[in-house]
PDB file of N, CA and C in Angstrom:
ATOM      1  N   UNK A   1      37.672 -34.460  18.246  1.00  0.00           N
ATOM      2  CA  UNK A   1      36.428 -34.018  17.663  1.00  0.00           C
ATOM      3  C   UNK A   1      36.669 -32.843  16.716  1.00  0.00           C
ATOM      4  N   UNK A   2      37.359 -32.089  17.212  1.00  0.00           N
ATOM      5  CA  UNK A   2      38.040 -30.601  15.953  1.00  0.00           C
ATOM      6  C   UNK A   2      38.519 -31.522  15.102  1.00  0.00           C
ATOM      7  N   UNK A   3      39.148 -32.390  15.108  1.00  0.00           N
ATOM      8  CA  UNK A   3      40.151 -33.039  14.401  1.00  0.00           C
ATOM      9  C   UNK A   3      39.405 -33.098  12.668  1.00  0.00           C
ATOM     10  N   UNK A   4      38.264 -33.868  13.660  1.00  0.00           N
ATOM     11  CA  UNK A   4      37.257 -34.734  12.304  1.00  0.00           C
ATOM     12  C   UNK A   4      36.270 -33.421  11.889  1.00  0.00           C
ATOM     13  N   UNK A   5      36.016 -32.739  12.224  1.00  0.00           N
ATOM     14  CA  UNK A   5      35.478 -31.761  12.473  1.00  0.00           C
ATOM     15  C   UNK A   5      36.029 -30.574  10.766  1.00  0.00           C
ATOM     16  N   UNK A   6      37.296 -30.277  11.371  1.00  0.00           N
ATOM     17  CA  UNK A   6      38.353 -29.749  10.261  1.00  0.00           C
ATOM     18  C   UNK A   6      38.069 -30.618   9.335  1.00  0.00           C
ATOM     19  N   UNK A   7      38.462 -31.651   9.194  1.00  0.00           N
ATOM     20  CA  UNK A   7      38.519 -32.645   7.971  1.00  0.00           C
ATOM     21  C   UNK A   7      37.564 -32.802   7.054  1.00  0.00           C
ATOM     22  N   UNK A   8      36.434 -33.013   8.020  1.00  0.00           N
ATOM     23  CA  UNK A   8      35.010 -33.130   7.224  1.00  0.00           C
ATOM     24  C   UNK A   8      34.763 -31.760   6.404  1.00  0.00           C
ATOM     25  N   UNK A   9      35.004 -30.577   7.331  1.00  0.00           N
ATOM     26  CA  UNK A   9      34.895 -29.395   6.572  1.00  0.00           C
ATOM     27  C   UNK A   9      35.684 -28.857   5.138  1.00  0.00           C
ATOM     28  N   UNK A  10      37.192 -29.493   5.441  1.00  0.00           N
ATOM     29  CA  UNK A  10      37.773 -29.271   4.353  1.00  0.00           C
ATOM     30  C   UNK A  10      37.352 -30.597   3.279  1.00  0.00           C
ATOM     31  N   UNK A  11      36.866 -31.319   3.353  1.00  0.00           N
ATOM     32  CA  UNK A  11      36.536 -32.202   1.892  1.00  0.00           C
ATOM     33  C   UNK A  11      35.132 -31.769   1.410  1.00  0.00           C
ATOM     34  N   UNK A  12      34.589 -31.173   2.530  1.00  0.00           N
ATOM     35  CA  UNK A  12      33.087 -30.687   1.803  1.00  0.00           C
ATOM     36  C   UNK A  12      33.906 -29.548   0.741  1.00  0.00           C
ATOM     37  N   UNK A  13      34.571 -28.923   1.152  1.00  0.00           N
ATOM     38  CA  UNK A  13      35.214 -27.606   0.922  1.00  0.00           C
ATOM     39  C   UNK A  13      35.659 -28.225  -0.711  1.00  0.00           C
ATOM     40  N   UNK A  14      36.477 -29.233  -0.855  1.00  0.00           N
ATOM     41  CA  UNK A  14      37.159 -29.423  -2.373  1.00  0.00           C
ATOM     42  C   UNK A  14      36.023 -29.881  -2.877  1.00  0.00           C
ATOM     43  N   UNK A  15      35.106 -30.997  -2.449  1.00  0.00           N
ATOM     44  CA  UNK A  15      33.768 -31.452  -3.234  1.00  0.00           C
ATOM     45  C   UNK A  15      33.315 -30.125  -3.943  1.00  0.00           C
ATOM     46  N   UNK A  16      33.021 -29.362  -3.072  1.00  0.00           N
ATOM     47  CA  UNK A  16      32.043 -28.435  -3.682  1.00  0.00           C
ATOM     48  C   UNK A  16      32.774 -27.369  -4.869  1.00  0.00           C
ATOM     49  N   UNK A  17      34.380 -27.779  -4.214  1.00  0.00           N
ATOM     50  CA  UNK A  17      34.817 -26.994  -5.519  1.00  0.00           C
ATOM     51  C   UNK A  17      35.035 -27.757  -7.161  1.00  0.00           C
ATOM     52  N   UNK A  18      34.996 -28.700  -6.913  1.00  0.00           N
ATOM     53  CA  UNK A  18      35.451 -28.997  -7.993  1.00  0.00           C
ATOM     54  C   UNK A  18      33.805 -29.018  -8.582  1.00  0.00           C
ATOM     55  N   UNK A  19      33.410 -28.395 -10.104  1.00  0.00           N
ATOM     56  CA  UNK A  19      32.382 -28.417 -11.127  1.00  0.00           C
ATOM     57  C   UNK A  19      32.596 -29.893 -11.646  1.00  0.00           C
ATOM     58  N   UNK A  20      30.955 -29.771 -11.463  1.00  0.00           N
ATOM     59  CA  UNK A  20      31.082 -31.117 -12.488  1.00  0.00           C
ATOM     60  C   UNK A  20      31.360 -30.976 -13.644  1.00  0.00           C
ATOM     61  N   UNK A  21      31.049 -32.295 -14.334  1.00  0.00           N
ATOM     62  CA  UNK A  21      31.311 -32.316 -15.813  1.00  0.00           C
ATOM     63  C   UNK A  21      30.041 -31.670 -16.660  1.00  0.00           C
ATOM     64  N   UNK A  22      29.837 -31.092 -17.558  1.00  0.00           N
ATOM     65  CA  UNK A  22      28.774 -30.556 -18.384  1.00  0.00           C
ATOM     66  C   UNK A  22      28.897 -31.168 -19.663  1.00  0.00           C
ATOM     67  N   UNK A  23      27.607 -31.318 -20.580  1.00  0.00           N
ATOM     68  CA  UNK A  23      27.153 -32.006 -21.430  1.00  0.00           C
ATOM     69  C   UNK A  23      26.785 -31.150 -22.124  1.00  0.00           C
ATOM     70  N   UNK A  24      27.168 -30.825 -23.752  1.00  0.00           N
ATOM     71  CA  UNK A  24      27.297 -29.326 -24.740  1.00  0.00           C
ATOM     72  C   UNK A  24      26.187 -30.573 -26.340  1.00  0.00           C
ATOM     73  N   UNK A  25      25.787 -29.870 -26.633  1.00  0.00           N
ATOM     74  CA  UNK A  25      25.068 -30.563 -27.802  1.00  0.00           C
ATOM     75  C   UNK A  25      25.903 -29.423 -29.267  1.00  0.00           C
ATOM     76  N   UNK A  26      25.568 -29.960 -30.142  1.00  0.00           N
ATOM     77  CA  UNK A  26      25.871 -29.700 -31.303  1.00  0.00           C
ATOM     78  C   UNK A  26      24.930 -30.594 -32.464  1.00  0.00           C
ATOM     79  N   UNK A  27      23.826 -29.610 -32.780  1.00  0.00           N
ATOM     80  CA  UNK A  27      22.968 -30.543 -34.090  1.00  0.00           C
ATOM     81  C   UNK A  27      24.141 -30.480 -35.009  1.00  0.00           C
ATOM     82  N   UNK A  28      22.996 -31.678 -35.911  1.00  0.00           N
ATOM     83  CA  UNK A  28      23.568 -31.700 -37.489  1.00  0.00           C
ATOM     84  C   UNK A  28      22.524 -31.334 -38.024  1.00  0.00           C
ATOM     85  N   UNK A  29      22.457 -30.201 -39.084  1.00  0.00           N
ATOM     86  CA  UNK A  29      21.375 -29.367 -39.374  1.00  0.00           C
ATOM     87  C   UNK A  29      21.352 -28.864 -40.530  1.00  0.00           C
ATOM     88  N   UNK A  30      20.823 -29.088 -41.858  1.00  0.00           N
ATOM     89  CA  UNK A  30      20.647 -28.551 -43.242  1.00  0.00           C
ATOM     90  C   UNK A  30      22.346 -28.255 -43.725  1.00  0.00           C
ATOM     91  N   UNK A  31      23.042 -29.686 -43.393  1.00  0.00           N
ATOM     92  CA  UNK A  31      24.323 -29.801 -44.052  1.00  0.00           C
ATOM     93  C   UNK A  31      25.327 -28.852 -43.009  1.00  0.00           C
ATOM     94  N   UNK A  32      25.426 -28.397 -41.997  1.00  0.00           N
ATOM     95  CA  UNK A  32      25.856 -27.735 -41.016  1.00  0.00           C
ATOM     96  C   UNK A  32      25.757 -28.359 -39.698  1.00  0.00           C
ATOM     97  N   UNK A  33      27.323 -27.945 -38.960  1.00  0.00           N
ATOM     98  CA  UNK A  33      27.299 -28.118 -37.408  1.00  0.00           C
ATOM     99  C   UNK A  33      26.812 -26.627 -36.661  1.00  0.00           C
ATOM    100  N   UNK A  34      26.036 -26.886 -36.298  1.00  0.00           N
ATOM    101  CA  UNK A  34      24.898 -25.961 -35.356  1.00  0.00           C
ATOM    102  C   UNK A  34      25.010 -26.097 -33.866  1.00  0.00           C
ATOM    103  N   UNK A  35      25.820 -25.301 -33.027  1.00  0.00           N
ATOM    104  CA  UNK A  35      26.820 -23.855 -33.546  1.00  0.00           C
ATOM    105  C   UNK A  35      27.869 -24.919 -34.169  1.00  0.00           C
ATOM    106  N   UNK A  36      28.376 -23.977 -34.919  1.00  0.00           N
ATOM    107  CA  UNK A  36      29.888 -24.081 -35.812  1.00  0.00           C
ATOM    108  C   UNK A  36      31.357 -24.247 -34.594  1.00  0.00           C
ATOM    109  N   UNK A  37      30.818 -23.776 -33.544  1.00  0.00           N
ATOM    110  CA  UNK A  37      32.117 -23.167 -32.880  1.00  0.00           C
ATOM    111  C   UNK A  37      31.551 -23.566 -31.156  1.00  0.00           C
ATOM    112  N   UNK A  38      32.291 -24.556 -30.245  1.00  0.00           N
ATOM    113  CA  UNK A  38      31.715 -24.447 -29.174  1.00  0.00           C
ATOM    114  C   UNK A  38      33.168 -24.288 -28.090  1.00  0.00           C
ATOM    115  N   UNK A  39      32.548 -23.854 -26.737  1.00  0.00           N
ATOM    116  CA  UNK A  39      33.681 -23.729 -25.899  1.00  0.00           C
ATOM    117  C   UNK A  39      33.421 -24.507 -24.742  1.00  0.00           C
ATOM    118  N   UNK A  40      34.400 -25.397 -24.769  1.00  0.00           N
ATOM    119  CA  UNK A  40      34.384 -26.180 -22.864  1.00  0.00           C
ATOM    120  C   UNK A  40      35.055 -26.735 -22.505  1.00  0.00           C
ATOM    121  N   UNK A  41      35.123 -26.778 -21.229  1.00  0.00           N
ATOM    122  CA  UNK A  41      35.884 -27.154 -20.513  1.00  0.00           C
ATOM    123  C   UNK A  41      36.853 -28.346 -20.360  1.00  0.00           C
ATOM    124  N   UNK A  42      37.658 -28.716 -20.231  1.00  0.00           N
ATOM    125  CA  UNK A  42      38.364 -30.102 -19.835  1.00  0.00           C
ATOM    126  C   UNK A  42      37.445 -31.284 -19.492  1.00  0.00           C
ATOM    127  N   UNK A  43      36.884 -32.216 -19.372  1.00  0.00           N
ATOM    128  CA  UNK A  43      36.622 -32.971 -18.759  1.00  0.00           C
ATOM    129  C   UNK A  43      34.684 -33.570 -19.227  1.00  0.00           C
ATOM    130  N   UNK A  44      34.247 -32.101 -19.932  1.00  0.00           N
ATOM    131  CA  UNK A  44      33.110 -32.276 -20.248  1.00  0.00           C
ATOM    132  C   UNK A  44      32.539 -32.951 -21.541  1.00  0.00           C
ATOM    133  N   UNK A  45      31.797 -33.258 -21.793  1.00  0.00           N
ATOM    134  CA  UNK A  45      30.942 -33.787 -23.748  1.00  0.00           C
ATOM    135  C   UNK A  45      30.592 -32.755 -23.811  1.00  0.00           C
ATOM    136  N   UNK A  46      30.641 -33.382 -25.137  1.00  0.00           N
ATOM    137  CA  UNK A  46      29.879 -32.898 -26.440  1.00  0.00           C
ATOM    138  C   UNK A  46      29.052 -33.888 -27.108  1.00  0.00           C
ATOM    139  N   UNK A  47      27.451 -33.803 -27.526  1.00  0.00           N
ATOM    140  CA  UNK A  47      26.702 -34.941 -28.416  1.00  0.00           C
ATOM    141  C   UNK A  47      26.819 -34.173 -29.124  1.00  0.00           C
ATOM    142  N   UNK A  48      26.615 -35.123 -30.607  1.00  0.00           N
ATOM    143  CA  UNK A  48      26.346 -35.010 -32.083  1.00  0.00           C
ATOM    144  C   UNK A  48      25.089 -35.465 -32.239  1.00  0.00           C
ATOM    145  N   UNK A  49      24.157 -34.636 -32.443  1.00  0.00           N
ATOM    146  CA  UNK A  49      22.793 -35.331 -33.073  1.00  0.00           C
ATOM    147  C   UNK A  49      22.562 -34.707 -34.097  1.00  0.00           C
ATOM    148  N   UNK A  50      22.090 -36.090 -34.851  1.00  0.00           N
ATOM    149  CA  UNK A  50      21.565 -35.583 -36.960  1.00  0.00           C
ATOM    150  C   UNK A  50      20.474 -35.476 -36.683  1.00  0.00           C
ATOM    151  N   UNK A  51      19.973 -33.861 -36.627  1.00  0.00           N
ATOM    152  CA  UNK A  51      18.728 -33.863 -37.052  1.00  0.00           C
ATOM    153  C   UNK A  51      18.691 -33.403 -38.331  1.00  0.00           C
ATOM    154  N   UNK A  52      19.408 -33.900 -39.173  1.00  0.00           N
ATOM    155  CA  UNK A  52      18.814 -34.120 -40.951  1.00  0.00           C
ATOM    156  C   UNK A  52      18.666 -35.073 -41.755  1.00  0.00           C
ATOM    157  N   UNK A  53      18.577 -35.103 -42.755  1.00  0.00           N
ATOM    158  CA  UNK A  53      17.742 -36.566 -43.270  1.00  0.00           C
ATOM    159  C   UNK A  53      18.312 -37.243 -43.639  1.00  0.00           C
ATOM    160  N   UNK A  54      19.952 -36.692 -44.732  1.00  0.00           N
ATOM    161  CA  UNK A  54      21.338 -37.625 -44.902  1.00  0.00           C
ATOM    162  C   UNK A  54      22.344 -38.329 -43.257  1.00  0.00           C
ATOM    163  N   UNK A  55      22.871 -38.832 -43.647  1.00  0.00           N
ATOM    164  CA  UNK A  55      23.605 -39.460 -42.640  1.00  0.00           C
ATOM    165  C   UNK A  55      24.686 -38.636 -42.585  1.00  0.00           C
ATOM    166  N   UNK A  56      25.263 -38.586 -41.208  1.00  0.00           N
ATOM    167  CA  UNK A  56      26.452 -37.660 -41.337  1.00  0.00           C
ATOM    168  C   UNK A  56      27.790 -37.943 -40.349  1.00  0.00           C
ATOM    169  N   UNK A  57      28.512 -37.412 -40.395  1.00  0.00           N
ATOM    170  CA  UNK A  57      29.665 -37.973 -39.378  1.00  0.00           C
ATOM    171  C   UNK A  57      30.295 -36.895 -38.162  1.00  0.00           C
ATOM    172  N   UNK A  58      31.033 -36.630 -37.428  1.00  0.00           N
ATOM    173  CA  UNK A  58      31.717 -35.662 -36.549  1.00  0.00           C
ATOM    174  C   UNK A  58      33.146 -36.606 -36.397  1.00  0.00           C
ATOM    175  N   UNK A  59      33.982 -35.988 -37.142  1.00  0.00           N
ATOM    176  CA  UNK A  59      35.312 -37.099 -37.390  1.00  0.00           C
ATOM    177  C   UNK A  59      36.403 -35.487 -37.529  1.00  0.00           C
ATOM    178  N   UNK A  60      37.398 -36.157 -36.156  1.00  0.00           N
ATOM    179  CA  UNK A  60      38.368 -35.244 -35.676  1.00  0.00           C
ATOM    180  C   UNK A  60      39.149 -34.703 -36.953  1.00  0.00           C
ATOM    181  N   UNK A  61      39.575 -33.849 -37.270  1.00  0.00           N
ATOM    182  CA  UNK A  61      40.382 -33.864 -38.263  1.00  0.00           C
ATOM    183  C   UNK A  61      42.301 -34.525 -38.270  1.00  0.00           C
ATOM    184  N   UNK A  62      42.420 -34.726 -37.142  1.00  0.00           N
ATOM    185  CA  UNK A  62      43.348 -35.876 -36.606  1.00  0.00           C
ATOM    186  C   UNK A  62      43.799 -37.114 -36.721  1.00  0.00           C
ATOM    187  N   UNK A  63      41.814 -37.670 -36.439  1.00  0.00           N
ATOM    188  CA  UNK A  63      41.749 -38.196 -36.829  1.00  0.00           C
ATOM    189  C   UNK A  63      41.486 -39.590 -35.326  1.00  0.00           C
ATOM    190  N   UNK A  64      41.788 -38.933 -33.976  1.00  0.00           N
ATOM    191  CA  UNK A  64      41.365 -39.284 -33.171  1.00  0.00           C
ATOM    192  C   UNK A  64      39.991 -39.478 -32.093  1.00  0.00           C
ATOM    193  N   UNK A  65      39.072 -39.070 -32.965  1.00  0.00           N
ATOM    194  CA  UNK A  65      37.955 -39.852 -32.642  1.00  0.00           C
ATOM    195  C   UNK A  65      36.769 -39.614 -33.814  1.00  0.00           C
ATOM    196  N   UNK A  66      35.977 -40.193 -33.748  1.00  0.00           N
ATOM    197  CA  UNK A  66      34.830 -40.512 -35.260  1.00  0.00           C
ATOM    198  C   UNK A  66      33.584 -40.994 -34.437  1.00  0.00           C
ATOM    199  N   UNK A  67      32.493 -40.503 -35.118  1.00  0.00           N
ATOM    200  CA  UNK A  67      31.331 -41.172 -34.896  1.00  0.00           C
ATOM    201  C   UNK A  67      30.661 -41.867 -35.382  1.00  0.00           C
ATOM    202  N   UNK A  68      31.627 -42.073 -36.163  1.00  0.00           N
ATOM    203  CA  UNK A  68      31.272 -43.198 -37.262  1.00  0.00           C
ATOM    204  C   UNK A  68      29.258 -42.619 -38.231  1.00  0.00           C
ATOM    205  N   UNK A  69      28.758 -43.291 -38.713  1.00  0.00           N
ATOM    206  CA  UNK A  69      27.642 -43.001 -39.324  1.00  0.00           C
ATOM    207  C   UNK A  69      26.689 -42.464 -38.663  1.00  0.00           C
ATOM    208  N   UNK A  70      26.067 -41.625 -38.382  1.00  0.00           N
ATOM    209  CA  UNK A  70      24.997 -41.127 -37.856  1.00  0.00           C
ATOM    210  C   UNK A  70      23.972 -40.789 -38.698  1.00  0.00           C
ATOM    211  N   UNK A  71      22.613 -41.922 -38.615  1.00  0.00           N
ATOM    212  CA  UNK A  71      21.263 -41.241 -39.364  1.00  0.00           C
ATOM    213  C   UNK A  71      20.651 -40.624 -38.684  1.00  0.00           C
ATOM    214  N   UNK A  72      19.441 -40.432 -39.027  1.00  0.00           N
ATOM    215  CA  UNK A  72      18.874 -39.288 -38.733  1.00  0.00           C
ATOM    216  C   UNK A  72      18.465 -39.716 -37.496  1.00  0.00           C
ATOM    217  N   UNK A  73      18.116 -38.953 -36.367  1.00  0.00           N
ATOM    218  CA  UNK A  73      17.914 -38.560 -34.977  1.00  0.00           C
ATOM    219  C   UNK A  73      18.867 -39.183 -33.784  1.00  0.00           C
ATOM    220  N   UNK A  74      19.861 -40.274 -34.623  1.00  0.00           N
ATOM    221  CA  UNK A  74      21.047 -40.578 -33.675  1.00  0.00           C
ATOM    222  C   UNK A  74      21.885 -39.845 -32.970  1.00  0.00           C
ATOM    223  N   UNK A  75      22.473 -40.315 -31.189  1.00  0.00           N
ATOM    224  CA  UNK A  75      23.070 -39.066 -31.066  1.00  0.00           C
ATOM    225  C   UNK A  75      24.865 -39.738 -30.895  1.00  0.00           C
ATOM    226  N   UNK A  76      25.589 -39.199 -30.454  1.00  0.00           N
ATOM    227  CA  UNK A  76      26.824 -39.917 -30.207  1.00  0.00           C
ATOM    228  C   UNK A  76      27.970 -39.251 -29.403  1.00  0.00           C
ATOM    229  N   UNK A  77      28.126 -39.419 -28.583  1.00  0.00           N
ATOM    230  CA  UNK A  77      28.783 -38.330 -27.073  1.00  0.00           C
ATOM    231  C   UNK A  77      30.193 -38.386 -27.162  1.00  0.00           C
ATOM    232  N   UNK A  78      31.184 -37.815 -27.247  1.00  0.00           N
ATOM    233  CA  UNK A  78      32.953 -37.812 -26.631  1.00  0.00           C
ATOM    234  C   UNK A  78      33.219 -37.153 -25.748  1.00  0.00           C
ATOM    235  N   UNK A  79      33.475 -37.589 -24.416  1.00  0.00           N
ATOM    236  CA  UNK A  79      34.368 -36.770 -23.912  1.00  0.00           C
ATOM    237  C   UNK A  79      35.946 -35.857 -24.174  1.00  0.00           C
ATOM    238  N   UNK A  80      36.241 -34.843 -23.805  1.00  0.00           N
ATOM    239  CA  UNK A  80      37.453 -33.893 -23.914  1.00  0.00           C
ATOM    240  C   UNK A  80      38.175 -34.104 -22.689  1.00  0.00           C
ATOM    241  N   UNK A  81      39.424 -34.440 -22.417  1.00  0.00           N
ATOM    242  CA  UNK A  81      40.069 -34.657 -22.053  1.00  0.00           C
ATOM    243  C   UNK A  81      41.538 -33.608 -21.420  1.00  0.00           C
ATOM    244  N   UNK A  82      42.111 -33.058 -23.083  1.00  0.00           N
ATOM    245  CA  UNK A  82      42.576 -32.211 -23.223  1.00  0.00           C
ATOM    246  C   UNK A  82      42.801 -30.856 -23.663  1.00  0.00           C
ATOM    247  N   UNK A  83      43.317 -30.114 -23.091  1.00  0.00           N
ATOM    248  CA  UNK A  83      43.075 -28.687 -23.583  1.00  0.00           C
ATOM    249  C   UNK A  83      43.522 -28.595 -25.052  1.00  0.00           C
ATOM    250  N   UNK A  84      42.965 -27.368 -25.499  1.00  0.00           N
ATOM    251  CA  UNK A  84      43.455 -27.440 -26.976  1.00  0.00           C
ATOM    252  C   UNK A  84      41.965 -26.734 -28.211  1.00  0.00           C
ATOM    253  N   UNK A  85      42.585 -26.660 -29.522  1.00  0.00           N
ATOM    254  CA  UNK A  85      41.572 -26.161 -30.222  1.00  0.00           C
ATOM    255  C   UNK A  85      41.816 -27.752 -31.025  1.00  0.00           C
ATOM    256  N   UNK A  86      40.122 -28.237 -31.491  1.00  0.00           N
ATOM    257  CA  UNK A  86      39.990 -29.425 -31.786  1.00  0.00           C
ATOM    258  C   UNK A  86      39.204 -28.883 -32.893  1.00  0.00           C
ATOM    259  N   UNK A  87      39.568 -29.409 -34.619  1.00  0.00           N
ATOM    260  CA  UNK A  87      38.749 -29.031 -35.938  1.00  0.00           C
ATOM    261  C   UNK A  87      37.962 -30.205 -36.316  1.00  0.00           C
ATOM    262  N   UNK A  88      36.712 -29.975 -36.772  1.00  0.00           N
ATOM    263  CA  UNK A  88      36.485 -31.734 -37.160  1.00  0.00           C
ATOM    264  C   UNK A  88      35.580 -31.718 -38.613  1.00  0.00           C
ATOM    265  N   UNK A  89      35.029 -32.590 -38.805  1.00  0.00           N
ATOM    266  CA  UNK A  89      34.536 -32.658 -40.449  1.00  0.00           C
ATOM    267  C   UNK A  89      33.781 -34.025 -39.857  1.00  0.00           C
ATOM    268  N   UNK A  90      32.825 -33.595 -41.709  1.00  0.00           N
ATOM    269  CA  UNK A  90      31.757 -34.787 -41.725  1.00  0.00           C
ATOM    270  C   UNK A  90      32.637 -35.407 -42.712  1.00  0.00           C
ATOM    271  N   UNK A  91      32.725 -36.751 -42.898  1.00  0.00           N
ATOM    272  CA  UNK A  91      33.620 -37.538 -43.718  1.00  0.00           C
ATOM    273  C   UNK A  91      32.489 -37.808 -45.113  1.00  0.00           C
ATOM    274  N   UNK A  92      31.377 -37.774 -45.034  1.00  0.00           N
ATOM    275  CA  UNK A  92      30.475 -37.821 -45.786  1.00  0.00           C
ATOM    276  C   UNK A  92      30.279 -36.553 -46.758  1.00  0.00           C
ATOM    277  N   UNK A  93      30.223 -35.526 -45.885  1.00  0.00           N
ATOM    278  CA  UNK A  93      29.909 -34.167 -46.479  1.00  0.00           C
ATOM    279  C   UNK A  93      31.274 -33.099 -45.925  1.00  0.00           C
ATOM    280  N   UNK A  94      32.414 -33.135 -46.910  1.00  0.00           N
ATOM    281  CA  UNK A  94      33.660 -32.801 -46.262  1.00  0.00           C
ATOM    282  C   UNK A  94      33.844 -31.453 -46.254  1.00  0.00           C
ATOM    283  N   UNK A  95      33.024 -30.320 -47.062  1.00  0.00           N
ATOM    284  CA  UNK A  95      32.616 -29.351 -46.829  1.00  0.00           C
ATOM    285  C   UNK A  95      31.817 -28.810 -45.469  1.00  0.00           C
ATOM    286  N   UNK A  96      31.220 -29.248 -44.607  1.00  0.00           N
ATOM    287  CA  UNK A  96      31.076 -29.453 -42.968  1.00  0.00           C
ATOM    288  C   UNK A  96      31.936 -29.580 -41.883  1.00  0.00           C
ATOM    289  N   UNK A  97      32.702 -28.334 -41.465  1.00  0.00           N
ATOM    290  CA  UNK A  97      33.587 -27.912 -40.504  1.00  0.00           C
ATOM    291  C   UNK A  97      32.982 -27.496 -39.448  1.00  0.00           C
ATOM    292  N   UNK A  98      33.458 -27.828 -38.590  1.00  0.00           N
ATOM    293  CA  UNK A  98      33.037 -26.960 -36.877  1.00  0.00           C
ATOM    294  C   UNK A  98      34.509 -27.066 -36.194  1.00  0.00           C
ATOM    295  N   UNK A  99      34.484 -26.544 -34.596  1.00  0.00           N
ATOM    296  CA  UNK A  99      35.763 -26.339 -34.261  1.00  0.00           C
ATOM    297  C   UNK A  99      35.028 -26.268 -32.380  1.00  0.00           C
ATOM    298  N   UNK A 100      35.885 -27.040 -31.807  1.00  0.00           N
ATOM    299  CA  UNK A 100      35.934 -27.188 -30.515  1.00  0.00           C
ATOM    300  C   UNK A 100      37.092 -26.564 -29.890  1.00  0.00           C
ATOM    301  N   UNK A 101      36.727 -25.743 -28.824  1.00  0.00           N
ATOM    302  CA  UNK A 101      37.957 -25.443 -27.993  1.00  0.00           C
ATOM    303  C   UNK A 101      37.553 -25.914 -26.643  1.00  0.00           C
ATOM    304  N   UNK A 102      38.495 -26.492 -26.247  1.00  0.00           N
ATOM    305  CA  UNK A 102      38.969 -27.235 -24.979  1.00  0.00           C
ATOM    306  C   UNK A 102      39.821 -26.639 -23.733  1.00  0.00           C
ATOM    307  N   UNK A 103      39.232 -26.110 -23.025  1.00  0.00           N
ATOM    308  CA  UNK A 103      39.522 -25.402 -21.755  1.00  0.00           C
ATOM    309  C   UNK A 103      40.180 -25.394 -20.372  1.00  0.00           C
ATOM    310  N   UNK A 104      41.489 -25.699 -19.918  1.00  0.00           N
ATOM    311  CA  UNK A 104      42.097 -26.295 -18.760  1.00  0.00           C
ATOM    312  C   UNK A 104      42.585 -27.498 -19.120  1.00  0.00           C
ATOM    313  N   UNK A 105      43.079 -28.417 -18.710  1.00  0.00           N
ATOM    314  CA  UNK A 105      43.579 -29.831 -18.520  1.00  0.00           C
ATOM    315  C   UNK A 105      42.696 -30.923 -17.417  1.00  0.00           C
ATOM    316  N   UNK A 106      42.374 -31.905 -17.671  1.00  0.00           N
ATOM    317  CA  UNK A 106      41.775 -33.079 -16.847  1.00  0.00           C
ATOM    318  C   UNK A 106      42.872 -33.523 -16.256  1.00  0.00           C
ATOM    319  N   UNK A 107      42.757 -34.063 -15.165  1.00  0.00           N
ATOM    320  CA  UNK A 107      44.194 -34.534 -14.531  1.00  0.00           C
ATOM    321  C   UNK A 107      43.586 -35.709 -13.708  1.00  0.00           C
TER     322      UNK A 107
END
């Protein structure tokens, strides 16, 4: 009965440690990524939503992931995976930079 007892206690114990995943937005906004600059964690998103009236893109500067076209009020989610500082651009409007930093490792 301790046995299961211990056990049960220690997996409540890692459940509760481990954070979930969190979900970060980033408009598209009068030709701008709104914020310019976001910070998170390993494992969490990020959406892209255009709230402006041209179509616009969120395309890695890498070149490893794209959201391909986004009109207006579309949204479009990636998960982060890996740690790291991530730059990206609108392929449409290539003057439109923002910058992701990526926090810990997913394992």
């Amino acid at each position: 009965m301790r046995t299961a007892l211990f056990c049960a206690a220690a997996l409540l114990a890692l459940t509760a440690a481990a954070p979930s995943p969190k979900t970060y937005t980033v408009h598209i906004r009068d030709d701008k990524f709104q914020p310019p600059s976001v910070t998170v964690a390993a494992g969490d998103a990020v959406s892209f939503i255009n709230d402006d009236d041209d179509a616009h893109t969120a395309t890695a500067d890498d070149g490893s992931w794209d959201s391909e076209g986004l009109n207006q009020g579309q949204k479009w989610s990636h998960t982060f995976a890996k740690s790291g500082k991530v730059t990206y651009h609108c392929t449409v409007h290539p003057f439109m930079h923002g910058t992701l930093v990526v926090q810990g490792e997913k394992k």
